[in-house]
N, C-alpha and C. Protein backbone atom coordinates (compact mmCIF):
# COMPACT_ATOMS: atom_id res chain seq x y z
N UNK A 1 47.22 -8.01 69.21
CA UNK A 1 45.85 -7.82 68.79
C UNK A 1 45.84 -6.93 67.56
N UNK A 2 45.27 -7.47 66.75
CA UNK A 2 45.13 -6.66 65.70
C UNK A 2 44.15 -5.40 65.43
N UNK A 3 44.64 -4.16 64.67
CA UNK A 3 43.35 -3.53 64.61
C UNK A 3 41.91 -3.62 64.02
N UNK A 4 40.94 -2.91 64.58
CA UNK A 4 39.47 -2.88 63.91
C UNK A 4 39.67 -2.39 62.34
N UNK A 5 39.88 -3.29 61.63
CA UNK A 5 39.68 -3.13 59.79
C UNK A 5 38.39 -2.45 59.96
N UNK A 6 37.95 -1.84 58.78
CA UNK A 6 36.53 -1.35 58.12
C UNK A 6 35.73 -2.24 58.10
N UNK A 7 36.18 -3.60 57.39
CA UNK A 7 35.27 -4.78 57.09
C UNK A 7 34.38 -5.26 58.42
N UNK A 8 35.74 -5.30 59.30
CA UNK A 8 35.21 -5.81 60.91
C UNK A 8 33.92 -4.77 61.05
N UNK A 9 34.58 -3.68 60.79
CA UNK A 9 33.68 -2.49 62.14
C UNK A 9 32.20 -2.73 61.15
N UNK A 10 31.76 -3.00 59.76
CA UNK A 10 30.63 -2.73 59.11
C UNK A 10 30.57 -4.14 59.82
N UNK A 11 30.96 -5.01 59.64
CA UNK A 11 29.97 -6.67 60.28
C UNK A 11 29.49 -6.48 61.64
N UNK A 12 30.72 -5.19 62.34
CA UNK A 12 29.89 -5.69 63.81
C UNK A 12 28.48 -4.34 63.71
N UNK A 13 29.17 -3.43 62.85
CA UNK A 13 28.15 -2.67 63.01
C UNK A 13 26.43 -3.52 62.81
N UNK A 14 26.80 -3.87 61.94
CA UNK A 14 25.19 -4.65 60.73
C UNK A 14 24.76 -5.72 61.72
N UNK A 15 25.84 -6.44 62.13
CA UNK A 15 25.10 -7.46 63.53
C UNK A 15 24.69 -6.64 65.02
N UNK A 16 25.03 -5.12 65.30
CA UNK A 16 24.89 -4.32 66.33
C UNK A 16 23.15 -3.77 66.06
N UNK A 17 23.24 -3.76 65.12
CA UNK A 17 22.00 -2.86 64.91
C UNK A 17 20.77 -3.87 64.63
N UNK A 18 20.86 -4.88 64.17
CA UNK A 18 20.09 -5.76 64.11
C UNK A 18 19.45 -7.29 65.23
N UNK A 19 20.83 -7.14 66.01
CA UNK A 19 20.63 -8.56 67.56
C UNK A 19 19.18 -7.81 68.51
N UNK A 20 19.24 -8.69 69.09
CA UNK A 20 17.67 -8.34 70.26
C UNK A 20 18.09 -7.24 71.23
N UNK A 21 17.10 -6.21 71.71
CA UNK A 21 17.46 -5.47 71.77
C UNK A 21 17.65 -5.42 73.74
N UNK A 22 17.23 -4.60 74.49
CA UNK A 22 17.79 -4.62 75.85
C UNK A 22 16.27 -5.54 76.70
N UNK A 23 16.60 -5.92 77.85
CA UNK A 23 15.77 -6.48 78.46
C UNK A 23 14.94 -5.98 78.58
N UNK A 24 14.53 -4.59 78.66
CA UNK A 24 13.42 -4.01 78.69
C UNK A 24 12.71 -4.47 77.60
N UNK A 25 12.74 -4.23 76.39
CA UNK A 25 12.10 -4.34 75.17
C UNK A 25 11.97 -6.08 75.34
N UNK A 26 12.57 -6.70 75.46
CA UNK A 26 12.03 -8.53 75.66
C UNK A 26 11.25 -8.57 76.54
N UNK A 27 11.26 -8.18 78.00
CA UNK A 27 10.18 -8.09 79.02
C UNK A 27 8.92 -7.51 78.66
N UNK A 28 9.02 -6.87 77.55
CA UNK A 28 7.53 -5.94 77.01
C UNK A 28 6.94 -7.13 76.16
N UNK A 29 7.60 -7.52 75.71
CA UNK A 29 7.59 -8.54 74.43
C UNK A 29 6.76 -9.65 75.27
N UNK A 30 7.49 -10.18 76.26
CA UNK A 30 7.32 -11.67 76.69
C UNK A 30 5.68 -11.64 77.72
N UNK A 31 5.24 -9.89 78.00
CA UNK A 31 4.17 -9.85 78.59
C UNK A 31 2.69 -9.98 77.52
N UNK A 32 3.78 -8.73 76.32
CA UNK A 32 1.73 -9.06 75.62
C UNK A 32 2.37 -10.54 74.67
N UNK A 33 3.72 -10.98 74.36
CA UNK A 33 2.96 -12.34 73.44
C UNK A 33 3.36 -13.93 74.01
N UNK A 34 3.80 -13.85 75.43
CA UNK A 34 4.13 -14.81 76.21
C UNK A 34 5.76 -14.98 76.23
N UNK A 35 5.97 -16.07 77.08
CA UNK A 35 6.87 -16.42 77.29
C UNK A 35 7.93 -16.97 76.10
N UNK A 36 6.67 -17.89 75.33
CA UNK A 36 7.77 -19.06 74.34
C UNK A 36 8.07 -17.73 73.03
N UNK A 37 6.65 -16.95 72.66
CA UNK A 37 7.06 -16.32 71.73
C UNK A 37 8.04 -15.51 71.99
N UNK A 38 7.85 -14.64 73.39
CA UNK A 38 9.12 -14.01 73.36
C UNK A 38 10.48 -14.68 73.09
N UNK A 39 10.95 -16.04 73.61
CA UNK A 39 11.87 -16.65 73.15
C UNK A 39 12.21 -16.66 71.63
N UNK A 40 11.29 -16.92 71.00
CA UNK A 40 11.00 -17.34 69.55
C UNK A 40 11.44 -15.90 68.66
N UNK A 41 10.87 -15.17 69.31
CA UNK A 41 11.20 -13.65 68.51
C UNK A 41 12.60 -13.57 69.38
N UNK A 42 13.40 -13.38 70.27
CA UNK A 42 14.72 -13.15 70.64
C UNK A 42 15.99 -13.78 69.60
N UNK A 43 15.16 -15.59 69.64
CA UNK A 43 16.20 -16.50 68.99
C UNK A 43 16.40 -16.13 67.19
N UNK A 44 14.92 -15.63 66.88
CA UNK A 44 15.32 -14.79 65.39
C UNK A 44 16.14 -13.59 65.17
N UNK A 45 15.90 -12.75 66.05
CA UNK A 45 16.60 -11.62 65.95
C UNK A 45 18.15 -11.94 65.74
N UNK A 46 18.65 -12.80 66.49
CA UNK A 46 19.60 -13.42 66.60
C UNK A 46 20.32 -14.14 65.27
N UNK A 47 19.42 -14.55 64.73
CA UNK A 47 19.81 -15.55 63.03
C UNK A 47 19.94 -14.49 62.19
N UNK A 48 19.08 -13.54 62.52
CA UNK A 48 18.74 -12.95 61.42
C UNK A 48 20.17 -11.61 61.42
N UNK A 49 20.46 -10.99 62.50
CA UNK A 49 21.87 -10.52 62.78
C UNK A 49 23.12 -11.20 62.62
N UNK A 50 22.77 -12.66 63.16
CA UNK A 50 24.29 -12.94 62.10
C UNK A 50 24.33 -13.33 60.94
N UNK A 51 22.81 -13.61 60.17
CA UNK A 51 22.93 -14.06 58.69
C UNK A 51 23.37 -12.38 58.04
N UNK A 52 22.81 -11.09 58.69
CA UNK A 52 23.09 -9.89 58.08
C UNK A 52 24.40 -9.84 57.89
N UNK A 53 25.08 -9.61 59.34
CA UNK A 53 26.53 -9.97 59.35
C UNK A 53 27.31 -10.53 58.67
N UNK A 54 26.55 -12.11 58.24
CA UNK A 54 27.74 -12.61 57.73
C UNK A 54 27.79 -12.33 56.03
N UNK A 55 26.49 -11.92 55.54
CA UNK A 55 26.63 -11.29 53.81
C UNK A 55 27.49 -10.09 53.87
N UNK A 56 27.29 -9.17 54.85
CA UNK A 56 28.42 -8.05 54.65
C UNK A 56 29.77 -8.47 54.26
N UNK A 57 30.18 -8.82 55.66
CA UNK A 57 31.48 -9.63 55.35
C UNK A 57 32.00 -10.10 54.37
N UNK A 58 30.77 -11.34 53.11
CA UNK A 58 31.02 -12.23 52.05
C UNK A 58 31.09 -10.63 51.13
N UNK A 59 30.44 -9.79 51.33
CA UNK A 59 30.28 -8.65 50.34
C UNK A 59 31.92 -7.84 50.25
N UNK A 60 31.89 -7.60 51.19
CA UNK A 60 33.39 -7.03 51.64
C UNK A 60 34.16 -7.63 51.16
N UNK A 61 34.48 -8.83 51.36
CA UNK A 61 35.39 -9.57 50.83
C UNK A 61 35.93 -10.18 49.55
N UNK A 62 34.44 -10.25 49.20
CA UNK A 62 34.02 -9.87 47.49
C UNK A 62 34.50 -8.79 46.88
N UNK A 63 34.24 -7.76 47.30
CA UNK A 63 35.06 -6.62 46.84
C UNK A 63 36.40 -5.94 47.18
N UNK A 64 36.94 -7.02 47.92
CA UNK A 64 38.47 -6.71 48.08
C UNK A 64 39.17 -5.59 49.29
N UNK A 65 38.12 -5.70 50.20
CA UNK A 65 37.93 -4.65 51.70
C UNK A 65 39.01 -5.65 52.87
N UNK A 66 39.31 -6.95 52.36
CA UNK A 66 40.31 -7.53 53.89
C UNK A 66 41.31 -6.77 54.45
């Protein structure tokens, strides 16, 4: 197994801080804006953490961080 590079630890960081957050906070969600939206807002959080993720990475790599 290889070690946690820098590059790794900023992608998982940038996708850590940005994915949906604990069931509590979706259960709050899914009461005041329903069911589907809550889905709808979970499944973005989701795109939108690994599209963050994956520009770091292209950035990193861009600048010579592998």
């Amino acid at each position: 197994m290889s070690p946690l590079t820098p590059l790794a630890a900023a992608t998982m960081l940038a996708f850590s801080l940005l994915y949906t957050p604990c069931v509590a906070a979706i259960a709050s969600g899914r009461r005041e804006l329903g069911g589907r939206w809550a889905l709808l807002v979970v499944a973005e959080q989701c795109v939108i953490a690994w599209l963050a993720a994956f520009v770091v990475r292209i950035i990193g790599l861009l600048l010579g961080m592998a």
